[in-house]
Protein backbone atom coordinates (compact mmCIF):
# COMPACT_ATOMS: atom_id res chain seq x y z
CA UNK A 1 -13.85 -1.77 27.49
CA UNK A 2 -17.07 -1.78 30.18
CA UNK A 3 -15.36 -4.68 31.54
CA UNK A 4 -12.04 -3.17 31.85
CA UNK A 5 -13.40 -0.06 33.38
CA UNK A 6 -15.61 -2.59 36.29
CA UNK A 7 -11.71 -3.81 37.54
CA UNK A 8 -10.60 -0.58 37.14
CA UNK A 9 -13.46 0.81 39.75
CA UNK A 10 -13.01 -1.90 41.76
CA UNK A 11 -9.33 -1.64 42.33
CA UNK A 12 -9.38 2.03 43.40
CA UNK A 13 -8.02 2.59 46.82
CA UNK A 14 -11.39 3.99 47.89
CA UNK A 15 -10.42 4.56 51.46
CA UNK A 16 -8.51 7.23 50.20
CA UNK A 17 -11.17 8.99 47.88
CA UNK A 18 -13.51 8.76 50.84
CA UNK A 19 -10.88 10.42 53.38
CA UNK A 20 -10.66 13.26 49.88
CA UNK A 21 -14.04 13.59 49.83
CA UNK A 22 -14.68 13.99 53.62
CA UNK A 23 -11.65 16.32 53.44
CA UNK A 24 -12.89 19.09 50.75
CA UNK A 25 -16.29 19.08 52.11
CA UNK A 26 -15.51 19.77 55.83
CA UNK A 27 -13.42 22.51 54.46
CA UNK A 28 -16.32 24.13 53.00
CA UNK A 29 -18.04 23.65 55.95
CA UNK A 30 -15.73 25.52 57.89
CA UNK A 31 -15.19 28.16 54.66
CA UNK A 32 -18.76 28.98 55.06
CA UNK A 33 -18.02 30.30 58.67
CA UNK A 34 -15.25 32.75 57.66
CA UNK A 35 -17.67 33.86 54.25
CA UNK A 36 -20.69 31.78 53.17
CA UNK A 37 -20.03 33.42 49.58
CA UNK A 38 -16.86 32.32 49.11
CA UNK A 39 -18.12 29.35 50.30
CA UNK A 40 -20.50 28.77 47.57
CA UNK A 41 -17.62 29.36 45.10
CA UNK A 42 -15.77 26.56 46.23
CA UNK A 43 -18.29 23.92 46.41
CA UNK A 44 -18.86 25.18 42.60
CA UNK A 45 -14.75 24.43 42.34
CA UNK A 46 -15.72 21.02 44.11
CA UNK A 47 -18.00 20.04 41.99
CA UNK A 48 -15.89 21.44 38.69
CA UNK A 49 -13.20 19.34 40.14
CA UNK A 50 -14.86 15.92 39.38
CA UNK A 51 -14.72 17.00 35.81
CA UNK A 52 -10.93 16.50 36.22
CA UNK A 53 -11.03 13.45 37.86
CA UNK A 54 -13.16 11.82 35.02
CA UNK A 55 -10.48 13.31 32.90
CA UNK A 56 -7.76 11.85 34.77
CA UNK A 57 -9.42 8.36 34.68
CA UNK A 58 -10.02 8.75 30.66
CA UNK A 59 -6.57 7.99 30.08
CA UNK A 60 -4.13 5.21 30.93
CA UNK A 61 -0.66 5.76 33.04
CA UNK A 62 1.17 5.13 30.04
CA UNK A 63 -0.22 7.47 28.53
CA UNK A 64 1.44 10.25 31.60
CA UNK A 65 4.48 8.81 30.98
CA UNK A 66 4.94 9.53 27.07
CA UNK A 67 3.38 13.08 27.81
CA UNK A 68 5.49 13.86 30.99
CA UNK A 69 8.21 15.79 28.77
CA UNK A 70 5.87 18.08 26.47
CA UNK A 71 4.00 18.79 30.16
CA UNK A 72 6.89 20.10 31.86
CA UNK A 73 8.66 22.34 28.95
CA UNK A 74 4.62 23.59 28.65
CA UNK A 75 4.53 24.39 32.88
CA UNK A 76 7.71 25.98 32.34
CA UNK A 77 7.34 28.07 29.11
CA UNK A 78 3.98 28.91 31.41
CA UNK A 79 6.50 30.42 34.16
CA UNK A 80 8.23 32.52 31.74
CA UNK A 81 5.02 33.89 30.31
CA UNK A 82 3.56 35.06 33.21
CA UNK A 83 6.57 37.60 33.38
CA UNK A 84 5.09 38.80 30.51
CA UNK A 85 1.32 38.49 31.02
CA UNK A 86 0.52 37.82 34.48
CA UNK A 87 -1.10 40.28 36.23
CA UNK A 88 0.68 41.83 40.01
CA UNK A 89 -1.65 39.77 43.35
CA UNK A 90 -0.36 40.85 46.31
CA UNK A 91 3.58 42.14 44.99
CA UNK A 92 3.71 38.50 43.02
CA UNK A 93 3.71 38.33 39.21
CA UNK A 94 2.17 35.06 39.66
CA UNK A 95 -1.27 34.69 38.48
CA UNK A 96 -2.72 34.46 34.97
CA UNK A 97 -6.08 36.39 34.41
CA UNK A 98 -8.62 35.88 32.13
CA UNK A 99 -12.04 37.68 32.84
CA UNK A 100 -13.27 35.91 35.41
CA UNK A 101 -10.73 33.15 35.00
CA UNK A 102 -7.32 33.01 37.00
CA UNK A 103 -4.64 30.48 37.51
CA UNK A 104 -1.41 29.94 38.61
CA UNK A 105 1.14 28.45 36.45
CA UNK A 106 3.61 27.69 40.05
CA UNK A 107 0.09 25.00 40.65
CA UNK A 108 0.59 23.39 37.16
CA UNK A 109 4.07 23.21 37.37
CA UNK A 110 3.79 20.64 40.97
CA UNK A 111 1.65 18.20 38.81
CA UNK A 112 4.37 18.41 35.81
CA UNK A 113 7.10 18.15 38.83
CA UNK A 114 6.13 15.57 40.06
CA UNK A 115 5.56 13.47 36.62
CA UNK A 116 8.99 14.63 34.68
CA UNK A 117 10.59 13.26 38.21
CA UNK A 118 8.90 9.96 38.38
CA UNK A 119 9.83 9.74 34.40
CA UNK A 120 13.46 10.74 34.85
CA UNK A 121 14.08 8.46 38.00
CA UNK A 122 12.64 5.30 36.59
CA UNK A 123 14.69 4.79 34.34
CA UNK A 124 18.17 6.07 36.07
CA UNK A 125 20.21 5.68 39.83
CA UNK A 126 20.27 9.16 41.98
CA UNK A 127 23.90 7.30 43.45
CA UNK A 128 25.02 8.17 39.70
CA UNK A 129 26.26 11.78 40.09
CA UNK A 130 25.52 12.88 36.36
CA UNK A 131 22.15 11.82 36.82
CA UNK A 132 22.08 13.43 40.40
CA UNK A 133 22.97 16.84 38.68
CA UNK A 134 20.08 16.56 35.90
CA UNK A 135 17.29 15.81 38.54
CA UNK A 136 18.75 19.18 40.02
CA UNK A 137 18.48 20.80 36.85
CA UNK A 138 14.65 19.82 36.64
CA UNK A 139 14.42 21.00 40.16
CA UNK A 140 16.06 23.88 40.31
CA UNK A 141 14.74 25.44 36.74
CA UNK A 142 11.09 25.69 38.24
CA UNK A 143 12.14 26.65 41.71
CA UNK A 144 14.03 29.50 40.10
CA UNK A 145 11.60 31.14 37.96
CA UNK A 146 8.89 30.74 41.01
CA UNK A 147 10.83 32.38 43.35
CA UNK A 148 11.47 35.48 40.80
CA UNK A 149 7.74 36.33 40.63
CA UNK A 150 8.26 36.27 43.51
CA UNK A 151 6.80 33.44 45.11
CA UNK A 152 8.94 31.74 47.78
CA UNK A 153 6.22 30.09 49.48
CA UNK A 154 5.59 28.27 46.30
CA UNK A 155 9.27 27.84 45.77
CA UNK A 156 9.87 26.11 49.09
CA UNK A 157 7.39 23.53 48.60
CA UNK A 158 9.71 21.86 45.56
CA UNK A 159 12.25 21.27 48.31
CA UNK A 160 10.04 18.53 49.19
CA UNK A 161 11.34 16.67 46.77
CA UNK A 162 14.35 16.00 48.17
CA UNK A 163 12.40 13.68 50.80
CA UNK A 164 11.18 11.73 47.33
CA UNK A 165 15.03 11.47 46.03
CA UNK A 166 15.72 9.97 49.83
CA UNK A 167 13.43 7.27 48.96
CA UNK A 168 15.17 6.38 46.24
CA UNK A 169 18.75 6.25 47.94
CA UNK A 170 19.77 10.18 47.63
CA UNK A 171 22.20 10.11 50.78
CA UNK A 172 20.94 11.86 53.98
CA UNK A 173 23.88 14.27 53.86
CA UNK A 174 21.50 16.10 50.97
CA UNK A 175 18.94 16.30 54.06
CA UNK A 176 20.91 17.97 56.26
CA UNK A 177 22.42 19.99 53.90
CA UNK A 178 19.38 21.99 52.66
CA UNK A 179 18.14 22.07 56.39
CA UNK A 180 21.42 23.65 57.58
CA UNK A 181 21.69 25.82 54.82
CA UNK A 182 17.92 27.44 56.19
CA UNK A 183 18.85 27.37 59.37
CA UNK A 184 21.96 29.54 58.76
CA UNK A 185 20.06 31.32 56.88
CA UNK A 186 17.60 32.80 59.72
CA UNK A 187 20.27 32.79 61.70
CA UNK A 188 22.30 35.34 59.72
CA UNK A 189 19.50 37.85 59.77
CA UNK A 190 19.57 38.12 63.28
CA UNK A 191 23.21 37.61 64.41
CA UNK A 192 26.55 38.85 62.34
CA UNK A 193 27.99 36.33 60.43
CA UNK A 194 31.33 36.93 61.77
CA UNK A 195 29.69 35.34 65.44
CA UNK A 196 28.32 32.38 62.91
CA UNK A 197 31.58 31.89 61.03
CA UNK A 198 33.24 31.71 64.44
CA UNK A 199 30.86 29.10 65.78
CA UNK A 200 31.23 27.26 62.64
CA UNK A 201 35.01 27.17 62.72
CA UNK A 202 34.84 25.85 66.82
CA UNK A 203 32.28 22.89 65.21
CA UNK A 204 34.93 21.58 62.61
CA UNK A 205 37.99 22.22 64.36
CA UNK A 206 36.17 19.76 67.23
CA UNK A 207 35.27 17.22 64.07
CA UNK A 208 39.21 17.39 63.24
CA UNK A 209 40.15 17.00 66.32
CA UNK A 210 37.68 13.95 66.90
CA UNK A 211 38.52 12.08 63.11
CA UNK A 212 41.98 11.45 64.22
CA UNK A 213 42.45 9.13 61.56
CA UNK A 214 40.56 11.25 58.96
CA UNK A 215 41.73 10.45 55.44
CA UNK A 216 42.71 13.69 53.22
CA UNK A 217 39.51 13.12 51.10
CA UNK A 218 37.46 13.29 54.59
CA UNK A 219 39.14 16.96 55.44
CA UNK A 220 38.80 18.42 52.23
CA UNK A 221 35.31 17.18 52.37
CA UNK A 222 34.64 19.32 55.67
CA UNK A 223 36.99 22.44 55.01
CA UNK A 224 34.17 22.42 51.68
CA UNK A 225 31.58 22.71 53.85
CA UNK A 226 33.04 25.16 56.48
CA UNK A 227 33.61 27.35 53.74
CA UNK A 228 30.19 26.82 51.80
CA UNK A 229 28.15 27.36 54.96
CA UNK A 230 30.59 30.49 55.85
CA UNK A 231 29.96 31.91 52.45
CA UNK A 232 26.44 30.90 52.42
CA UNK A 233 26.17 33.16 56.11
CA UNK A 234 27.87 36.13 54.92
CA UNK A 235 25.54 36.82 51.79
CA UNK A 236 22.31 35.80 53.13
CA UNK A 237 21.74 39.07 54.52
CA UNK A 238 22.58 40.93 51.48
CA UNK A 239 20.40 38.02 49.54
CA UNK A 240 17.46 38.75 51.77
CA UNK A 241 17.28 42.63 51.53
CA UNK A 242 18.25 42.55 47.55
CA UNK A 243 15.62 40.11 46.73
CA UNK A 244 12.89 39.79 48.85
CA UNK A 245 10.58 42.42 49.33
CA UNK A 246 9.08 44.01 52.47
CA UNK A 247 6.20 42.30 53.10
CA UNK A 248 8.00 38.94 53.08
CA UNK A 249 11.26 40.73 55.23
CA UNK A 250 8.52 41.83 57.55
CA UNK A 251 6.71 38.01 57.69
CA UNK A 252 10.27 36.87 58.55
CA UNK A 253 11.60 38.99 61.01
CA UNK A 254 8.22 38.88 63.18
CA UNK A 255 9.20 35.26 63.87
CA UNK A 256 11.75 36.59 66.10
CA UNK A 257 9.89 39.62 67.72
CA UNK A 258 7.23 39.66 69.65
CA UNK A 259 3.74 40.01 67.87
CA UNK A 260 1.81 41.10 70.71
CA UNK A 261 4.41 44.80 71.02
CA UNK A 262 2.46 47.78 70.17
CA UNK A 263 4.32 48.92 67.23
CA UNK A 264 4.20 44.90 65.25
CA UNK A 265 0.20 44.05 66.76
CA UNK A 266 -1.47 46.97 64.43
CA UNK A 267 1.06 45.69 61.31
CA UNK A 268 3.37 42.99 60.23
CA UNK A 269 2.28 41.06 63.91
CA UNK A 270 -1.58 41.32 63.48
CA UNK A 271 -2.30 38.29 61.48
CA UNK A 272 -0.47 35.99 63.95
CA UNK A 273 -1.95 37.96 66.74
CA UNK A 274 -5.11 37.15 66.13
CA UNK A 275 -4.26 33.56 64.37
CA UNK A 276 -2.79 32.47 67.89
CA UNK A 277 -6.19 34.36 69.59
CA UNK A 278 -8.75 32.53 67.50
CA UNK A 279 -6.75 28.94 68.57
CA UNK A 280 -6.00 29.89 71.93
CA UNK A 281 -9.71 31.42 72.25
CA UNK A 282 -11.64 27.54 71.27
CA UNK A 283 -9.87 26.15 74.16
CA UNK A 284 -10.28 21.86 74.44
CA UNK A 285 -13.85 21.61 72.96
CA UNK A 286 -14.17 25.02 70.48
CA UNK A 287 -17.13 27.64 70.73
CA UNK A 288 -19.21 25.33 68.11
CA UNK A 289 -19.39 25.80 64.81
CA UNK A 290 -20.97 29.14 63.60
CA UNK A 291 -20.01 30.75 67.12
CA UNK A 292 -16.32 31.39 66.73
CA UNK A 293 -16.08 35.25 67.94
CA UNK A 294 -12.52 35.65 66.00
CA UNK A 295 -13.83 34.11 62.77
CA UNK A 296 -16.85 35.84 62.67
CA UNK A 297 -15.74 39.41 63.36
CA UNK A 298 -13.24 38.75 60.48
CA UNK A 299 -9.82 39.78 62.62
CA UNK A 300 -7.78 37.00 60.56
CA UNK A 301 -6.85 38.22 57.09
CA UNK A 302 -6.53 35.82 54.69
CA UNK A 303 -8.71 33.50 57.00
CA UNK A 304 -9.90 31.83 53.88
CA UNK A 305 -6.68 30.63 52.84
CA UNK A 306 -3.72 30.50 54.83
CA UNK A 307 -5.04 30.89 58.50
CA UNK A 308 -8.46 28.71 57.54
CA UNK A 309 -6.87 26.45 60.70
CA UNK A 310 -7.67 29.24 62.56
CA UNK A 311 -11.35 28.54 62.06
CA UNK A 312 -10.59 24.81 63.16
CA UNK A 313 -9.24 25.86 66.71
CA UNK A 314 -11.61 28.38 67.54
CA UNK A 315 -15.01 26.53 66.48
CA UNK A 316 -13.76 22.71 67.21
CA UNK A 317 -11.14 23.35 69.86
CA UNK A 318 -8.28 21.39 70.52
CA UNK A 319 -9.62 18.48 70.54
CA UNK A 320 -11.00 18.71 66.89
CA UNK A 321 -7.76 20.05 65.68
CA UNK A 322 -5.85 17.36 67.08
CA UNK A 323 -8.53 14.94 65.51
CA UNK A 324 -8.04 16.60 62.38
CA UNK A 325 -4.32 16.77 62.09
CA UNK A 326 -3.92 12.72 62.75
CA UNK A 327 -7.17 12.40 60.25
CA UNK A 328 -4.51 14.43 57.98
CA UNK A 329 -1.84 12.80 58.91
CA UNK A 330 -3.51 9.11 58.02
CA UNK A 331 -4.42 9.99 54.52
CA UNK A 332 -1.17 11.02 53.87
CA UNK A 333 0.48 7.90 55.60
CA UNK A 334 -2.10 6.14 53.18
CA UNK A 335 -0.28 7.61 50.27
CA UNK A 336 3.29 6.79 51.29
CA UNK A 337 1.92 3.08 52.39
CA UNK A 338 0.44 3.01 47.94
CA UNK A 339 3.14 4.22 47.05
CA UNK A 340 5.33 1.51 48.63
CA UNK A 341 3.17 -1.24 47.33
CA UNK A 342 3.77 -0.02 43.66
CA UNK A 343 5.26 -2.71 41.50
CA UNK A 344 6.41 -0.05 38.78
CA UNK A 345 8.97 2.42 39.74
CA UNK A 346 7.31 5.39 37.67
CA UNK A 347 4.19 4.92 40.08
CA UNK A 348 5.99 4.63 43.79
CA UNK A 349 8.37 8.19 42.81
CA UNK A 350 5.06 9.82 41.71
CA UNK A 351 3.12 8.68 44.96
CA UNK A 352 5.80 9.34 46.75
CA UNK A 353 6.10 13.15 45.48
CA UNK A 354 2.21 13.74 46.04
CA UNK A 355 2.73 12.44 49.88
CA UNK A 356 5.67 14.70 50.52
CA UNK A 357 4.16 17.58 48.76
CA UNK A 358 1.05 17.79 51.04
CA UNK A 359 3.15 16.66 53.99
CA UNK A 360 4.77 19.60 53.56
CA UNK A 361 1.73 22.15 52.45
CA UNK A 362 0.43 20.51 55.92
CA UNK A 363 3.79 21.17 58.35
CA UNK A 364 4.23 24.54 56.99
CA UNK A 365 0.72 25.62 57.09
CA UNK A 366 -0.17 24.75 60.61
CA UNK A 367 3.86 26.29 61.66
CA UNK A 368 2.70 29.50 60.31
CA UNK A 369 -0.80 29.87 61.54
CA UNK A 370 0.71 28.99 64.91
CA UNK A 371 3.75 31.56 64.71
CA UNK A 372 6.38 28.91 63.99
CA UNK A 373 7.26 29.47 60.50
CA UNK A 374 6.65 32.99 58.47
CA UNK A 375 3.58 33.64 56.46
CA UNK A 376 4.45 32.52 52.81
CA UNK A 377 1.49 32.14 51.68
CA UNK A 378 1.32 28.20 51.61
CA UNK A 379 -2.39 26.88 51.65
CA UNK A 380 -4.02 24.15 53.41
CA UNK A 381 -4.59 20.95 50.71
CA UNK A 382 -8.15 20.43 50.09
CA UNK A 383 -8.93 23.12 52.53
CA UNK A 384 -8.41 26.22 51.87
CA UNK A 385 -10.25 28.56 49.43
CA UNK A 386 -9.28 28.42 45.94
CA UNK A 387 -9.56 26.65 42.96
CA UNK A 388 -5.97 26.45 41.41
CA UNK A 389 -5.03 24.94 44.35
CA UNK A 390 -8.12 22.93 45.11
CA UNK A 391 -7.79 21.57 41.18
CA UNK A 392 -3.87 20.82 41.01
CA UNK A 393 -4.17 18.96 44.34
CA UNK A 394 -7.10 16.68 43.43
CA UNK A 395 -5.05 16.49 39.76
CA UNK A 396 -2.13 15.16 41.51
CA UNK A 397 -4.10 12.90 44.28
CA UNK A 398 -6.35 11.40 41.41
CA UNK A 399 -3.37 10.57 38.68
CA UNK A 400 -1.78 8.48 41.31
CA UNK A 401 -5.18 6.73 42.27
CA UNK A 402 -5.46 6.11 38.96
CA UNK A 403 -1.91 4.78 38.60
CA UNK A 404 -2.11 2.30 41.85
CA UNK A 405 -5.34 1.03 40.43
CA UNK A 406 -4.07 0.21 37.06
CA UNK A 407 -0.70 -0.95 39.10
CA UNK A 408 -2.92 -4.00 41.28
CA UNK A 409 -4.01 -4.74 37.50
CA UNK A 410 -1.02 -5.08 35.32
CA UNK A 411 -3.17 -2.31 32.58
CA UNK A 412 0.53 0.34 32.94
C-alpha cells in the first residue's frame, strides 16, 4: 500500500497542482483588496478544500466509474429538492441552506456531469444516433431543471459539453447549430423576426441556388433548418419575456444599449460602468496592488465574484491581465494536452469535460466583466469568492489528476 501510494505521488502531473495552487492563492490576494473579511473566509475554504483532495486521492478511478450512476440520479434528485427546500438568493431557487452552511446543488451536478458522460461515452459511438439522443437526455435533464430555478448562467455552462462530444467525433454541424440558434436568439430581441425570417429565406434560397446538384435528402435537410431557425426566431421573444425575469431581461438588453446613458448608468448599466472604469482606469502597468481607487471605494457590485477581474485590471494593469489570461489559458491547455495522453477512454472524456468547463467559466467571465456577454452570474474558477464553487472546481480538477496519475500506472 505505502509503496503504491510513493508511484502514485510521483506520477501526479504536478505542474498542474502548482499552476492550482498559485491560482487560488493569488485570488485571495486580490479578494483581500475588494474585502479582507471575505478574504479570510476563503483561505478557510482553501484550506477546507485539501480535505477533498485527500478524499479524492482515497479512492481509486474505478471506483468513480461504478459510482458515476448513483452520483448523478443523487445531483439530480438534489435539483428537484431544492424546488422544495432551497431558499430564494438573488430571484434564484438555487441554493441549499443550512445555518451557516450553503450549497448549490447546479455545482454538484458539473462534477456528476462530467462523470455519468465519461461513463456513458466509453463504452458507446456519439456517430450512433440512439446513443446520440441518450447523451442528450443526460444533458438536457440537468440543464432543464437549472435553468427553472432559474439559473441560466449555470445552465449555459453544460453547453460546454458539446465541445467534449466534438472530441469524440460529434459532427461540427452540432457546433454551429447551438451557436446559431444563440445568435438568433439575441437577434430576435432586438429586430422582428419577420426581418430575420426574410434574411434567412435570401441565405437558403442562395444555398439552393449554389447546390445545383443537391440530392432530395440535401434540400429537405436545409428547408429543416430554415424552418427550425424561423420557428426558433419567432418564439424567442415570447420565450424571453415568459421565462426570464427582469433582472436577467435587463442584463441582456444592456448589451445592446449604451451603459454610460443617464437613465441605464444609475441601474441595469452601473455594474458594467464601473467594471469597464476599474479596467480602463489600471491602464498598462495597474495602480499597484492595495491602490485600486474603483476597488477600494466598492463601485463594482458583486466585485467578489463575478467582476473579481475587475480588481486584476485596475491594480495589475494590462499587462498583468494579459499575463494572467495566457497563465489561464496554459493550465487549461495543460488539461486538454492530459487528457489527450489518456490511454483509457473514461479518463480523456472526463479531462476533456473539466478543460471545456473552465474554458468556458473563463470566456464568459472575462466577456461579461468587459461588456461583451450579459451578467449571468458565471464565476471566475479558482478565483472568485465562494466555496461551492471553489470546492466543485478543485473536486473536478483533482479526480482527473488522480485519474491521469493512476492512467501513467496501469492502477484504473
Amino acid at each position: 500500500m505505502i509503496k503504491r501510494n510513493k508511484i502514485l505521488l510521483r506520477n501526479i502531473d504536478w505542474l498542474i497542482v502548482i499552476i492550482y495552487i498559485f491560482m487560488i492563492f493569488f485570488g485571495c490576494m486580490n479578494l483581500y483588496s475588494v474585502s479582507p473579511e471575505k478574504a479570510e473566509k476563503q483561505f478557510i475554504w482553501i484550506l477546507l478544500s485539501f480535505i477533498f483532495i485527500f478524499i479524492v486521492f482515497s479512492f481509486k478511478p474505478i471506483h468513480y466509474k461504478y459510482f458515476t450512476p448513483f452520483f448523478f440520479l443523487l445531483t439530480l434528485l438534489l435539483l428537484i429538492g431544492v424546488f422544495f427546500f432551497g431558499k430564494n438568493v438573488n430571484g434564484s431557487k438555487s441554493w441549499y441552506v443550512f445555518g451557516f452552511i450553503s450549497f448549490q446543488p447546479s455545482e454538484l451536478s458539473k462534477i456528476s456531469t462530467s462523470l455519468m458522460i465519461a461513463h456513458f461515452m466509453s463504452h458507446n459511438n456519439i456517430n450512433n444516433k440512439k446513443i446520440l439522443l441518450y447523451t442528450s437526455i443526460i444533458l438536457i435533464i440537468p440543464i432543464f431543471l437549472i435553468f427553472l430555478q432559474p439559473d441560466p448562467g449555470s445552465a449555459i455552462v453544460f453547453f460546454s459539453f458539446i465541445l467534449t462530444l466534438y472530441r469524440e467525433g460529434l459532427s461540427i454541424f452540432f457546433i454551429f447549430y447551438f451557436l446559431f440558434s444563440i445568435f438568433l436568439f439575441i437577434l430576435s430581441l432586438n429586430i422582428s423576426p419577420c426581418i430575420i425570417i426574410l434574411f434567412l429565406l435570401i441565405i437558403f434560397i442562395f444555398i439552393f441556388f449554389y447546390k445545383k446538384s443537391a440530392s432530395f435528402i440535401d434540400l429537405f435537410f436545409y428547408l429543416f433548418l430554415f424552418i427550425s431557425f424561423s420557428i426558433f426566431s419567432i418564439f424567442s421573444p415570447f420565450f424571453f419575456q415568459k421565462f426570464f425575469k427582469k433582472h436577467h431581461k435587463d442584463r441582456i438588453n444592456i448589451i445592446f444599449q449604451n451603459e454610460f446613458d443617464k437613465k441605464y448608468r444609475d441601474n441595469v448599466g452601473y455594474n458594467l460602468l464601473y467594471s469597464k472604469t476599474a479596467i480602463g482606469s489600471g491602464k498598462f502597468f495597474g495602480k499597484g496592488y492595495q491602490k485600486g481607487t474603483v476597488t477600494k471605494g466598492k463601485f463594482v457590485p458583486e466585485q467578489h465574484t463575478d467582476y473579481i477581474f475587475c480588481t486584476v485590471g485596475e491594480e495589475w494593469g494590462f499587462m498583468g491581465s494579459v499575463i494572467f489570461i495566457i497563465f489561464y489559458l496554459l493550465f487549461i491547455s495543460r488539461i486538454y494536452f492530459l487528457s489527450e495522453r489518456q490511454k483509457n477512454i473514461f479518463g480523456r472524456i472526463f479531462g476533456y469535460s473539466v478543460g471545456n468547463m473552465i474554458f468556458t467559466h473563463l470566456i464568459i467571465n472575462l466577456g461579461m466583466v468587459m461588456g461583451l456577454f450579459p451578467t449571468i452570474g458565471i464565476v471566475l474558477p479558482f478565483f472568485s469568492y465562494g466555496g461551492s464553487s471553489l470546492w466543485s472546481f478543485t473536486i473536478l480538477l483533482f479526480l482527473f489528476i488522480r485519474i491521469d496519475a493512476s492512467d501513467k500506472i496501469s492502477l484504473i
